[in-house]
N, C-alpha and C. Protein backbone atom coordinates (compact mmCIF):
# COMPACT_ATOMS: atom_id res chain seq x y z
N UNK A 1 18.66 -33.68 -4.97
CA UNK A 1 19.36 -32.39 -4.91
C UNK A 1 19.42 -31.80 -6.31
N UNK A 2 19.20 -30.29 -6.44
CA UNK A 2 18.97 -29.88 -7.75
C UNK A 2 20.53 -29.49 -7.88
N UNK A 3 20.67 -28.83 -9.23
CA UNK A 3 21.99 -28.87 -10.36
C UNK A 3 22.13 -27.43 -9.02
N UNK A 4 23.55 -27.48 -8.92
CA UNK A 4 23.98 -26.12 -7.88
C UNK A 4 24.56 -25.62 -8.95
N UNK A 5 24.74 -25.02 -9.96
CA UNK A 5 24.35 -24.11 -11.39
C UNK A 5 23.27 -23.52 -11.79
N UNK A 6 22.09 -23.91 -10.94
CA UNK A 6 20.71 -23.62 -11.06
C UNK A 6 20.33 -23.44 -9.80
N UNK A 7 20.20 -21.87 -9.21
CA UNK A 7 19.97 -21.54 -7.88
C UNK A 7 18.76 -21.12 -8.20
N UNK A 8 17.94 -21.61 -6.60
CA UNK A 8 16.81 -21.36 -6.57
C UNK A 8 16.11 -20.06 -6.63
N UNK A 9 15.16 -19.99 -6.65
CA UNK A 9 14.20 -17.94 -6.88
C UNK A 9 13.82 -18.14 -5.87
N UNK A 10 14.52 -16.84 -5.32
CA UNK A 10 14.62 -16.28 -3.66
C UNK A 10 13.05 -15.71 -3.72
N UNK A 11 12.16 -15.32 -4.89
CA UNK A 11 11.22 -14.16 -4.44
C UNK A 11 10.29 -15.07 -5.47
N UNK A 12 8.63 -14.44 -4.94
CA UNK A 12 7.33 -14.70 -5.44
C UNK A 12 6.73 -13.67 -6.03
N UNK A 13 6.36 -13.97 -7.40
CA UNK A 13 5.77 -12.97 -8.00
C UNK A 13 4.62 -12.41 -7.71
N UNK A 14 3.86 -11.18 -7.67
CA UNK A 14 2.96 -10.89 -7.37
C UNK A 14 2.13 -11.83 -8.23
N UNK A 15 0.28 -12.10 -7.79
CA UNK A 15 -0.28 -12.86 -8.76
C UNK A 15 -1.05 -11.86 -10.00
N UNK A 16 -1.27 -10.20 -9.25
CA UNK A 16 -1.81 -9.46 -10.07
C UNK A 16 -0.75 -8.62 -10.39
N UNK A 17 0.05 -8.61 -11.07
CA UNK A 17 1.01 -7.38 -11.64
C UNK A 17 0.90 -6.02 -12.05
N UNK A 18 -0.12 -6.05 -12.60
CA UNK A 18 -0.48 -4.78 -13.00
C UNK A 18 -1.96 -4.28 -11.88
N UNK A 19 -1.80 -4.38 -10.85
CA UNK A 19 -2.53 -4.05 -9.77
C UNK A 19 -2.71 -2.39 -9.10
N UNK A 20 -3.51 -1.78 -9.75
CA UNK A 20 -2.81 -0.18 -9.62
C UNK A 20 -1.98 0.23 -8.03
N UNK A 21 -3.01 -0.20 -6.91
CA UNK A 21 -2.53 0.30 -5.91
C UNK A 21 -1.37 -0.33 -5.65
N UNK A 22 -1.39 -2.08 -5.80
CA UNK A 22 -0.24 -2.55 -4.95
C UNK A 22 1.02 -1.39 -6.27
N UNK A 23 1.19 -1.59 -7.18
CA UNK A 23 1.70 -1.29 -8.21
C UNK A 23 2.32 0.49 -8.01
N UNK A 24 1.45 1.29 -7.46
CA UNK A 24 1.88 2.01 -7.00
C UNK A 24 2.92 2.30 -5.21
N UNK A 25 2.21 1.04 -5.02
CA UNK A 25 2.84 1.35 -3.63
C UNK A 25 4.33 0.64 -3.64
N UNK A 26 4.26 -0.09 -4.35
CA UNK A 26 5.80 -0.80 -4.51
C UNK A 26 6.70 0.43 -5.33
N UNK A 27 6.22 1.17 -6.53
CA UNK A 27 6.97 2.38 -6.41
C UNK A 27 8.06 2.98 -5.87
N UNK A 28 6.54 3.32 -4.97
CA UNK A 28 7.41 4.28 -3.73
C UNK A 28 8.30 4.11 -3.13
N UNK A 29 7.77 2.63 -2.52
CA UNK A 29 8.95 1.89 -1.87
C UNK A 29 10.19 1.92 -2.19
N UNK A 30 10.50 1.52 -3.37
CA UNK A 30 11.69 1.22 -3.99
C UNK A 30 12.85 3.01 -4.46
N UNK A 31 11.47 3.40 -4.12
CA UNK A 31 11.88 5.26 -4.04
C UNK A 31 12.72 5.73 -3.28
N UNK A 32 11.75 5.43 -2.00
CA UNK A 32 12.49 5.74 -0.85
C UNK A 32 13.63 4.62 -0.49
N UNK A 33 13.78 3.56 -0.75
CA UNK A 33 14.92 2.81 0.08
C UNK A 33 15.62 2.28 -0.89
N UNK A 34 15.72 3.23 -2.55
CA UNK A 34 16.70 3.18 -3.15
C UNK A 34 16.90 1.75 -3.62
N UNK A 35 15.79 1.37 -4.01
CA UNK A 35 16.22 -0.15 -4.64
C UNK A 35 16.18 -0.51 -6.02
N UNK A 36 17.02 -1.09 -6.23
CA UNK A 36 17.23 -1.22 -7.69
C UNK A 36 16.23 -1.42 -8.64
N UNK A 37 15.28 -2.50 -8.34
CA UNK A 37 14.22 -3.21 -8.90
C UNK A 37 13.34 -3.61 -8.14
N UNK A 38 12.19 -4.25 -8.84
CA UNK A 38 11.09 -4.51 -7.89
C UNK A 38 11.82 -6.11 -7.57
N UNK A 39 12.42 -6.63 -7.70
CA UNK A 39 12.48 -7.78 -7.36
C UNK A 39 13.36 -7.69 -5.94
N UNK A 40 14.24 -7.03 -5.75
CA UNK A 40 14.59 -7.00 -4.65
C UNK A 40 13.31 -6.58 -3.50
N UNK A 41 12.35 -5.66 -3.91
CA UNK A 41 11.18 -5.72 -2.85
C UNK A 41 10.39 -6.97 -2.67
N UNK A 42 10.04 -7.78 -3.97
CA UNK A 42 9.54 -9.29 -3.73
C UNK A 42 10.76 -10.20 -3.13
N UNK A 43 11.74 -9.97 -3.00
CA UNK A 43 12.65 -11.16 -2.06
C UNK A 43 12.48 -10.47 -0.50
N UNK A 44 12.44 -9.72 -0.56
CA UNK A 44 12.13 -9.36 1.11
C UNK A 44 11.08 -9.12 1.38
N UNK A 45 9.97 -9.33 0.86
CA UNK A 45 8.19 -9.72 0.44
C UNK A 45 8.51 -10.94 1.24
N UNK A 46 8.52 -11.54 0.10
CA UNK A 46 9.04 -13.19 0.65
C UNK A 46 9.61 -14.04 1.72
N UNK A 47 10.55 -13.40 2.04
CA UNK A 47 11.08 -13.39 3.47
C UNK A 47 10.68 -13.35 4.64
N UNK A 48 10.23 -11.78 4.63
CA UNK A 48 8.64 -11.82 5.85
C UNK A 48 7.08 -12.60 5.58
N UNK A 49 6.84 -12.81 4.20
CA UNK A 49 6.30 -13.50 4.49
C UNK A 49 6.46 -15.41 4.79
N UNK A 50 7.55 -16.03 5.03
CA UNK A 50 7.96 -16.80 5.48
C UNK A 50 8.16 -17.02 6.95
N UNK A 51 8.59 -15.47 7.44
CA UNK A 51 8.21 -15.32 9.06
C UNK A 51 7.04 -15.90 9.60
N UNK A 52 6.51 -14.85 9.07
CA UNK A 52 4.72 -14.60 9.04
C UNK A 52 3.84 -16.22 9.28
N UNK A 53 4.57 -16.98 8.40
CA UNK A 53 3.75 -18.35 7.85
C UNK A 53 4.61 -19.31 9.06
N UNK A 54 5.46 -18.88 9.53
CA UNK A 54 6.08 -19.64 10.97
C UNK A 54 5.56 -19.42 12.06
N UNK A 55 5.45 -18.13 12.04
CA UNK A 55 3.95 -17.68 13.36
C UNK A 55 2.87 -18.69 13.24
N UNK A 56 2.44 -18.48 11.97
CA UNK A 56 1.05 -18.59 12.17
C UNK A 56 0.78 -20.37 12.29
N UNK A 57 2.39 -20.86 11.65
CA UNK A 57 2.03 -22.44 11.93
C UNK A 57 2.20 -22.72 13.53
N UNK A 58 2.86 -22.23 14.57
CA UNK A 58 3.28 -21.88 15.49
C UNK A 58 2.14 -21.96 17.03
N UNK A 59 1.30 -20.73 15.77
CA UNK A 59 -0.26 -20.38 17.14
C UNK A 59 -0.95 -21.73 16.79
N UNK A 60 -0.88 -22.80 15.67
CA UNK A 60 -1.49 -24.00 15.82
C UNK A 60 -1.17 -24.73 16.75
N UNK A 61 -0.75 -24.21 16.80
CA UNK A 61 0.31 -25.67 18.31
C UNK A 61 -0.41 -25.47 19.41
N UNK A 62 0.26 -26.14 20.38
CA UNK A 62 -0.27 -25.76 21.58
C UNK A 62 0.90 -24.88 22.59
N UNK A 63 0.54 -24.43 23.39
CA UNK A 63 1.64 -23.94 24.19
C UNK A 63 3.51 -24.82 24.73
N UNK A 64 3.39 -26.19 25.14
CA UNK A 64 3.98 -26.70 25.21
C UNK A 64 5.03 -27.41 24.01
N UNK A 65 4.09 -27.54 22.80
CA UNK A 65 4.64 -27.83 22.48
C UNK A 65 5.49 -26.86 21.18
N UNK A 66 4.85 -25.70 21.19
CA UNK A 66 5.65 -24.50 20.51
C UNK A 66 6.43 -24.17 21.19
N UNK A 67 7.12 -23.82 22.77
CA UNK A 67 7.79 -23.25 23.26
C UNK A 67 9.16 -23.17 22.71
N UNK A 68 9.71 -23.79 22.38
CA UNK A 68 11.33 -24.10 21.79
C UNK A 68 11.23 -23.27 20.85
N UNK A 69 10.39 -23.90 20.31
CA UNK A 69 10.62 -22.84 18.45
C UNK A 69 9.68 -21.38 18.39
N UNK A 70 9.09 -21.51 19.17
CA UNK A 70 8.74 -19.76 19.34
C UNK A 70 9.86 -19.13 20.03
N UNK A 71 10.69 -19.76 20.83
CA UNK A 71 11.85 -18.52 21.51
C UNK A 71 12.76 -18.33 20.50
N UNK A 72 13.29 -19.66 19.72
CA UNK A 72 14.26 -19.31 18.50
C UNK A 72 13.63 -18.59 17.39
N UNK A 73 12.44 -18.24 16.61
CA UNK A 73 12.13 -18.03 15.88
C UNK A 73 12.09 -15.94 16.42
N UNK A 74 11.49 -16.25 17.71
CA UNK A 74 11.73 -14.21 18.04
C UNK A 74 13.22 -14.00 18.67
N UNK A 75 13.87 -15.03 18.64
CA UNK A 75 15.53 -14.68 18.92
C UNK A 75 15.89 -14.03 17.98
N UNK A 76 15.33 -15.05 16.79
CA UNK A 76 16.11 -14.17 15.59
C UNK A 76 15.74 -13.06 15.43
N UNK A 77 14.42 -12.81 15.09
CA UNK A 77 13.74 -11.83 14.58
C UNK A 77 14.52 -10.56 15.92
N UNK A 78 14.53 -10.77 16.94
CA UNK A 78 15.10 -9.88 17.81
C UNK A 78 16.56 -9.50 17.42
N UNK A 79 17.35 -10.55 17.07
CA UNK A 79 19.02 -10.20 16.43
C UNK A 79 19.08 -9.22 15.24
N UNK A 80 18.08 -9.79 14.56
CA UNK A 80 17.98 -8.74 13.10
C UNK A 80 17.57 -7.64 13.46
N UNK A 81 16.74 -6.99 14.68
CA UNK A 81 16.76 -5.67 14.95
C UNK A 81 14.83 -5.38 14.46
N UNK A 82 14.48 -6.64 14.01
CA UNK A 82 13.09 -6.75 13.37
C UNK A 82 12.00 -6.56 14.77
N UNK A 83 12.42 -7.23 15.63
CA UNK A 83 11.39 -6.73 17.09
C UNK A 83 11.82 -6.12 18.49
N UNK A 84 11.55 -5.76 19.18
CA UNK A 84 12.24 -5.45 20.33
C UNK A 84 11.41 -5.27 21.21
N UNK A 85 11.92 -5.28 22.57
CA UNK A 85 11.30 -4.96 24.23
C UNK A 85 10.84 -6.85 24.03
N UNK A 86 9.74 -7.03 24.58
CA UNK A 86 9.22 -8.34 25.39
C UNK A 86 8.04 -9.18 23.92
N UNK A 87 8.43 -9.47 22.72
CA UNK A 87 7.81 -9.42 21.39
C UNK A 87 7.34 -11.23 22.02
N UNK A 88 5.99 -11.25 21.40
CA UNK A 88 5.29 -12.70 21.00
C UNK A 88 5.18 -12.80 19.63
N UNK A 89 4.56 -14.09 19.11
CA UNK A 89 4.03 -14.55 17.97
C UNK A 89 3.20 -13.32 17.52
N UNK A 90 2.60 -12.44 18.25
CA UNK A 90 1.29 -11.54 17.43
C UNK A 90 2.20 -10.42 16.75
N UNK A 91 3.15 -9.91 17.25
CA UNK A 91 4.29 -8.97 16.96
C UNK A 91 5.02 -9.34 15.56
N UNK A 92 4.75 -10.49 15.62
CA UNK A 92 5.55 -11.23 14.13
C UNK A 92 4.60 -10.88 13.37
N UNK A 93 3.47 -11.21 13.71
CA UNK A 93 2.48 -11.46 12.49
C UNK A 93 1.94 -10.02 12.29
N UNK A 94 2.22 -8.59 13.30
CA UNK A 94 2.15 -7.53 12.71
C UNK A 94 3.53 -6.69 11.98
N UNK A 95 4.18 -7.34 11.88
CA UNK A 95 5.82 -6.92 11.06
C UNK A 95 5.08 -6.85 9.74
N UNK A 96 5.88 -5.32 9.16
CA UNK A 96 5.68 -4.97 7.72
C UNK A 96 6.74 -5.06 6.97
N UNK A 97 6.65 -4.99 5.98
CA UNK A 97 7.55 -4.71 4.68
C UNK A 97 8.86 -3.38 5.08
N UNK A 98 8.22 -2.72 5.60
CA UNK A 98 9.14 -1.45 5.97
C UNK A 98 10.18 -1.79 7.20
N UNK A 99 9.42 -2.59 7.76
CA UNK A 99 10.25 -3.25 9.09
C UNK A 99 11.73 -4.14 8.58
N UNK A 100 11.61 -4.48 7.59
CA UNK A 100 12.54 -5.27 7.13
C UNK A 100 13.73 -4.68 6.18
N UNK A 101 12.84 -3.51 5.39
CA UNK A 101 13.55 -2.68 4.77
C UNK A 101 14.79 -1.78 5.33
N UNK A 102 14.30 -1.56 6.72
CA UNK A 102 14.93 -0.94 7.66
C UNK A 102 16.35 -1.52 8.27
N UNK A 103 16.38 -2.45 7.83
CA UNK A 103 17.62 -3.54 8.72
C UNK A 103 18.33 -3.57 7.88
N UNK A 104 18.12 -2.99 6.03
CA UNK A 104 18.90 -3.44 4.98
C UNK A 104 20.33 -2.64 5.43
N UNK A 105 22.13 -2.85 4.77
CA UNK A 105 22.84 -2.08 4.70
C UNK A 105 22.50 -0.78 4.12
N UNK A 106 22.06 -1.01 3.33
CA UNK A 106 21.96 0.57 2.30
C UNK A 106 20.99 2.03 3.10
N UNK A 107 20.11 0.74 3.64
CA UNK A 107 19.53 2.08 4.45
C UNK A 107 20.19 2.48 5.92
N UNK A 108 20.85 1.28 6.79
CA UNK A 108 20.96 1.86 7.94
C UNK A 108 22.33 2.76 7.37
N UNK A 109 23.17 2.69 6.22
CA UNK A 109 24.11 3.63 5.79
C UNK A 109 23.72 5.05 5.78
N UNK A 110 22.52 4.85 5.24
CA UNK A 110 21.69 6.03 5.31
C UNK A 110 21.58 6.99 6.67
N UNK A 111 20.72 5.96 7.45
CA UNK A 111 20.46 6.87 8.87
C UNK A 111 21.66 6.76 9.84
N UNK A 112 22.88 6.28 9.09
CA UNK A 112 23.69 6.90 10.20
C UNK A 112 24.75 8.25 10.04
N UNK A 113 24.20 8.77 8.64
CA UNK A 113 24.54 9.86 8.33
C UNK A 113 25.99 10.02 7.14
N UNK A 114 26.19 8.09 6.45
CA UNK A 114 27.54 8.26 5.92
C UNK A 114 26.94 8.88 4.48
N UNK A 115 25.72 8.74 4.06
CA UNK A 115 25.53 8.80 2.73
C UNK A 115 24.42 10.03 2.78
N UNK A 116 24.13 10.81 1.57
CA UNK A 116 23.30 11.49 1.40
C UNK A 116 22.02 11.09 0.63
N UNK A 117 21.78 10.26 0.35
CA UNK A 117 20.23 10.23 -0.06
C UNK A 117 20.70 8.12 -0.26
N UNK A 118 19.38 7.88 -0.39
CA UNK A 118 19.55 5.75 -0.63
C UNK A 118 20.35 5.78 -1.33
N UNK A 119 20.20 6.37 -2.72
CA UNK A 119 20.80 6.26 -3.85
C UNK A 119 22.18 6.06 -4.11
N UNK A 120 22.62 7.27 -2.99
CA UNK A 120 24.54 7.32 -2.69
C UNK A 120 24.61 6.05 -2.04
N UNK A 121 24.01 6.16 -0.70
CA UNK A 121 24.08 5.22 -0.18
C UNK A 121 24.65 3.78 -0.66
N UNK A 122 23.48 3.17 -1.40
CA UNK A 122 23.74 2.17 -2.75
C UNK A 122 24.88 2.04 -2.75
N UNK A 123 25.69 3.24 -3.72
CA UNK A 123 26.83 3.11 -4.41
C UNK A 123 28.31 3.62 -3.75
N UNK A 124 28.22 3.88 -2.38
CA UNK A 124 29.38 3.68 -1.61
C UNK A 124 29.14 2.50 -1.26
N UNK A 125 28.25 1.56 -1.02
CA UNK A 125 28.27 0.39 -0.69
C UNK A 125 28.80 -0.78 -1.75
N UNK A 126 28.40 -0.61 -3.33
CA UNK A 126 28.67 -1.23 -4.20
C UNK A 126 30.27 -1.17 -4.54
N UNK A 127 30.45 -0.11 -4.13
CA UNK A 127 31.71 0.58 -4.95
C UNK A 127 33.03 0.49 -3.81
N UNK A 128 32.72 -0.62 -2.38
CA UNK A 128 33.50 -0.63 -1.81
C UNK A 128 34.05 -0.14 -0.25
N UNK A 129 33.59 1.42 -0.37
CA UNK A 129 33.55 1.97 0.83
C UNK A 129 33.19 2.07 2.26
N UNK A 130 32.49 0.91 2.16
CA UNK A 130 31.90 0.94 3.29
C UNK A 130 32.24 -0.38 4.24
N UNK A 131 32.31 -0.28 5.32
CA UNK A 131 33.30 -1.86 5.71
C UNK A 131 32.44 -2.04 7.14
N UNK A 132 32.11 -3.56 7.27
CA UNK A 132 31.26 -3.95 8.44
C UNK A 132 32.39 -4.95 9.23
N UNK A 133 32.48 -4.40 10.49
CA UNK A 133 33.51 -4.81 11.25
C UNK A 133 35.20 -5.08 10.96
N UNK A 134 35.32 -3.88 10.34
CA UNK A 134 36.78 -3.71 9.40
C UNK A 134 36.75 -4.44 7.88
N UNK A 135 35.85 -5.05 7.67
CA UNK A 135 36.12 -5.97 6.10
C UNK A 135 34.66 -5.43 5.13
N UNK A 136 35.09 -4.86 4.25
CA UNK A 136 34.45 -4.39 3.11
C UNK A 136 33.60 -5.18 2.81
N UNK A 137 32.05 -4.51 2.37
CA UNK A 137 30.83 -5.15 2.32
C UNK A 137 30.73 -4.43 0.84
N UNK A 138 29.61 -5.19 0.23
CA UNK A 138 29.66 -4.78 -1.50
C UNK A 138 28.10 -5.23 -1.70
N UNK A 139 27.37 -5.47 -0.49
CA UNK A 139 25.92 -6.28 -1.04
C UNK A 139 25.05 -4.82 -0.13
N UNK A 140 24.18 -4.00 -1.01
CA UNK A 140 23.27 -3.35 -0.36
C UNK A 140 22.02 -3.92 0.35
N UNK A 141 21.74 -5.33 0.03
CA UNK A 141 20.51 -5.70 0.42
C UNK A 141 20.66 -6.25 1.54
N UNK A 142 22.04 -6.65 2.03
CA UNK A 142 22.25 -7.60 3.32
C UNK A 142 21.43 -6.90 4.48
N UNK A 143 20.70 -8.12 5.35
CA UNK A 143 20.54 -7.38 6.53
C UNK A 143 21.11 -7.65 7.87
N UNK A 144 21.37 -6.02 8.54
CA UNK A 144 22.41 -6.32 9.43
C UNK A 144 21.77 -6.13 11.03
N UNK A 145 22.25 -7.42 11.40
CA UNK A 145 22.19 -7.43 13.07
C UNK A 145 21.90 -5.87 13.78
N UNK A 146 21.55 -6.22 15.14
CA UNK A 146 21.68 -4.85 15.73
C UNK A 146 23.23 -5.16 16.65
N UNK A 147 23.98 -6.03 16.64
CA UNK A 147 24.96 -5.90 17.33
C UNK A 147 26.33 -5.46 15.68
N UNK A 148 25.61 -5.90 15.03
CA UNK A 148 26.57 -5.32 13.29
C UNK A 148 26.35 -4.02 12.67
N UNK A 149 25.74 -3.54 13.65
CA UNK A 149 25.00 -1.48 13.19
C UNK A 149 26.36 -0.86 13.75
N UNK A 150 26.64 -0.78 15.18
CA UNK A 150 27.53 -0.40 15.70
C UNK A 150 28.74 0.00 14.75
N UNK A 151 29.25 -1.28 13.71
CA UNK A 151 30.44 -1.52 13.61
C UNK A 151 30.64 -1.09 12.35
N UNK A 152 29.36 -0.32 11.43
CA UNK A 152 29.25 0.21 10.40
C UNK A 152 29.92 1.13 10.39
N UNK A 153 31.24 1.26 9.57
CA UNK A 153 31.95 2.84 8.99
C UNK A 153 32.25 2.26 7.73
N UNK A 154 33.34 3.66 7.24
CA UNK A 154 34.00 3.92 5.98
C UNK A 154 35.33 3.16 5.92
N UNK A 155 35.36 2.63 4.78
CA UNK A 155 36.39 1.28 5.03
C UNK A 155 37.73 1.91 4.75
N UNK A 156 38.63 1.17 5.43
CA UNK A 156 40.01 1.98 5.87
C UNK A 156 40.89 2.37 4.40
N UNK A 157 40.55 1.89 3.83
CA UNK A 157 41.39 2.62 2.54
C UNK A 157 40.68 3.50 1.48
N UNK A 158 39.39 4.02 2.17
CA UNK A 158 38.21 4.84 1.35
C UNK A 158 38.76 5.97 1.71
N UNK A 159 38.94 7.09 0.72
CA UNK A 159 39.64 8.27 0.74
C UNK A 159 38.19 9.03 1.60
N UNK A 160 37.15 8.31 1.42
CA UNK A 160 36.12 9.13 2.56
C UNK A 160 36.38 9.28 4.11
N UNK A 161 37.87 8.46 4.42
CA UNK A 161 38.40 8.60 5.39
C UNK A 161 38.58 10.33 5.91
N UNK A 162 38.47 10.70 5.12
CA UNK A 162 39.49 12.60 5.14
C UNK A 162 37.89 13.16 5.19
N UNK A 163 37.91 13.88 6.89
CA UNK A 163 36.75 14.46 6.99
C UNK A 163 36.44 15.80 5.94
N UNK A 164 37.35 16.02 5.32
CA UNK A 164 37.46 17.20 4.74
C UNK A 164 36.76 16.92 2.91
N UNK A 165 36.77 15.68 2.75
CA UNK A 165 36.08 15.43 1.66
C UNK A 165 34.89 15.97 1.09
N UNK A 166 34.31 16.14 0.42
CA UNK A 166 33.40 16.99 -0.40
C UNK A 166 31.99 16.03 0.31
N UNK A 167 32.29 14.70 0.00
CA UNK A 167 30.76 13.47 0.15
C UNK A 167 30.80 14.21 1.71
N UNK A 168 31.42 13.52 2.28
CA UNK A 168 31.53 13.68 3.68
C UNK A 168 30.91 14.86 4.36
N UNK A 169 31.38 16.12 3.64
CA UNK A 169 30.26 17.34 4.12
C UNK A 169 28.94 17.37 3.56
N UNK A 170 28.98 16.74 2.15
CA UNK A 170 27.61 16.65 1.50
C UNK A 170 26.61 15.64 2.80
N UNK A 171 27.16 14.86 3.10
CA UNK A 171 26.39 13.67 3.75
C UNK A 171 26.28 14.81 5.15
N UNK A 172 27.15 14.79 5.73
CA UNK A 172 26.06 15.73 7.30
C UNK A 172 25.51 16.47 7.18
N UNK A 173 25.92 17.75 6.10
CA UNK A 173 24.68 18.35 5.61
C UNK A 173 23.25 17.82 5.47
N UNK A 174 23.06 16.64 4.61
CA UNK A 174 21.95 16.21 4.53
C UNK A 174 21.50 15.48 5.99
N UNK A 175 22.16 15.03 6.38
CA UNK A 175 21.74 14.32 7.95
C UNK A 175 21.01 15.51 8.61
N UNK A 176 22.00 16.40 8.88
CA UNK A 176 20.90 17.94 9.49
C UNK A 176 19.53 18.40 9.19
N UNK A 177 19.83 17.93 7.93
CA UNK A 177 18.41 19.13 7.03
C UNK A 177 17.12 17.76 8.04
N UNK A 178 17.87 16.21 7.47
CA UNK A 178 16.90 15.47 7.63
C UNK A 178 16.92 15.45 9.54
N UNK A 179 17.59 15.81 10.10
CA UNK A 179 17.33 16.08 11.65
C UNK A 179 16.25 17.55 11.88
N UNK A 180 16.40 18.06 10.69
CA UNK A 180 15.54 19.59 11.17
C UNK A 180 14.01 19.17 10.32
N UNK A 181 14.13 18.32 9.30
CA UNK A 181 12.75 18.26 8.72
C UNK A 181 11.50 18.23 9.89
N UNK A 182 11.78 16.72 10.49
CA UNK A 182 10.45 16.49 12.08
C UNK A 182 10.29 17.86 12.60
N UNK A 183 11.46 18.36 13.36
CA UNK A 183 11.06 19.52 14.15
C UNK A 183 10.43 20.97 13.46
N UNK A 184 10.89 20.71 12.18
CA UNK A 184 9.90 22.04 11.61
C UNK A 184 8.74 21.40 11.30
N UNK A 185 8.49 20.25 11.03
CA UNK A 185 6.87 19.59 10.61
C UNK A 185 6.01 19.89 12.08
N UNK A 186 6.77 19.25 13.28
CA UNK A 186 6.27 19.90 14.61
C UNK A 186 5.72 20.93 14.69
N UNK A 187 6.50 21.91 14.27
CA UNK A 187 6.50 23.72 14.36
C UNK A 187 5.27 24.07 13.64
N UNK A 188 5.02 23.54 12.33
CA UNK A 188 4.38 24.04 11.76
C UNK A 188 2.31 23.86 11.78
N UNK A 189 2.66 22.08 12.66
CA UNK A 189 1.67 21.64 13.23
C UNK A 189 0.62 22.04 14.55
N UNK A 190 2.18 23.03 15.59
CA UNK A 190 1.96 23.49 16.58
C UNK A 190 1.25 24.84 16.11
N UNK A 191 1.62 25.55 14.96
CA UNK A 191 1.44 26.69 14.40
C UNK A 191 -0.39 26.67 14.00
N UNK A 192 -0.38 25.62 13.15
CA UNK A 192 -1.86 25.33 12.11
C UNK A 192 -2.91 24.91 14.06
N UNK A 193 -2.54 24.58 15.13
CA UNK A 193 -3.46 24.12 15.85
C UNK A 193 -3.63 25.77 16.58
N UNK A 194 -2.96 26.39 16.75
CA UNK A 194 -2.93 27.86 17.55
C UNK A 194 -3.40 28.89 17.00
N UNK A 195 -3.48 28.74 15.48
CA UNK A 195 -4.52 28.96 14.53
C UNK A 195 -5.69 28.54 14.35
N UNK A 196 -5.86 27.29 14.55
CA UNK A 196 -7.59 26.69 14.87
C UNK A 196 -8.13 26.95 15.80
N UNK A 197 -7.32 27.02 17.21
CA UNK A 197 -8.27 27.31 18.72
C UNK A 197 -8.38 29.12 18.81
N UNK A 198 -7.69 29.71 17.90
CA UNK A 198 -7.80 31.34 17.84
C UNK A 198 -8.96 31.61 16.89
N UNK A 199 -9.18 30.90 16.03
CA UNK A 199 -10.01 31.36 15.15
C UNK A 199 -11.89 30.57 15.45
């Protein structure tokens, strides 16, 4: 047993670091879902790919004798909100990076309209406000159940309680715009094709 003063490294380094594309695409990532550092994208790198490497030891087997641990292994993955409807081993092994990103607190804070951009998001979460099944959560990276989405609000002594708050209108505001973005991308798609078959 190692020194428990010396916790283990949750994440794997890339082997090419300075890799333009991957290098750019981790970027973005961390753009859009508001993450602090790249290392929080290599621990949940890591993670799925640990799924991934359970599948695939999994399809070695034979039918009989994977059955047990293929139902627990897409139980979970089904609790975390990572697969859904009637999912096999092949469903695992097509799970992305984004799939996982998606289950984080910070983002489902996001799409349920308490925060206005990741970023806020983040920092009502850091800063207290935000409470999962009445008791205050402080970790943005946790990922939460689909039966622990439900129970996501503003924690009872967060003055974001008062619908009348400034965040509070800032945040549905932005929920709208981002409810009207799709349907005008629609509009504008429907527009550019009624333009091609006219012309």
């Amino acid at each position: 047993m190692g020194d428990p003063r010396k916790s283990k490294k949750k994440y794997v380094k890339p082997k090419r670091p300075f890799e333009s594309d991957r290098f750019e695409s981790e970027l973005q990532l961390v753009g859009t879902y508001g993450l602090r550092n790249k290392k929080e994208l290599w621990r949940h790198r890591t993670e799925l790919s640990n799924y991934r490497r359970q599948a695939r030891s999994l399809l070695a087997l034979s039918v009989d004798d994977r059955a047990q641990l293929e139902h627990e292994l897409i139980r979970k993955l089904t609790r975390l909100g990572f697969l859904s409807g009637s999912p096999d081993l092949d469903d695992v092994l097509d799970l992305s990076l984004e799939d996982v990103l998606e289950r984080r607190l910070q983002t489902i804070v996001l799409r349920k309209g308490l925060a206005c951009s990741p970023h806020h998001a983040r920092q009502l979460v850091t800063h207290g406000h935000i409470a999962l099944n009445s008791s205050r959560v402080t970790t943005p990276s946790r990922l939460i159940t689909v039966a622990e989405e439900e129970q996501i609000r503003y924690a009872a002594r967060s003055p974001l309680n008062d619908e009348s708050h400034p965040t509070r209108i800032a945040a549905s505001t932005a929920a709208q715009r981002a409810k009207a973005a799709p349907a005008a991308a629609d509009m504008d798609e429907d527009i550019f094709d009624e333009e091609g078959e006219a012309s």
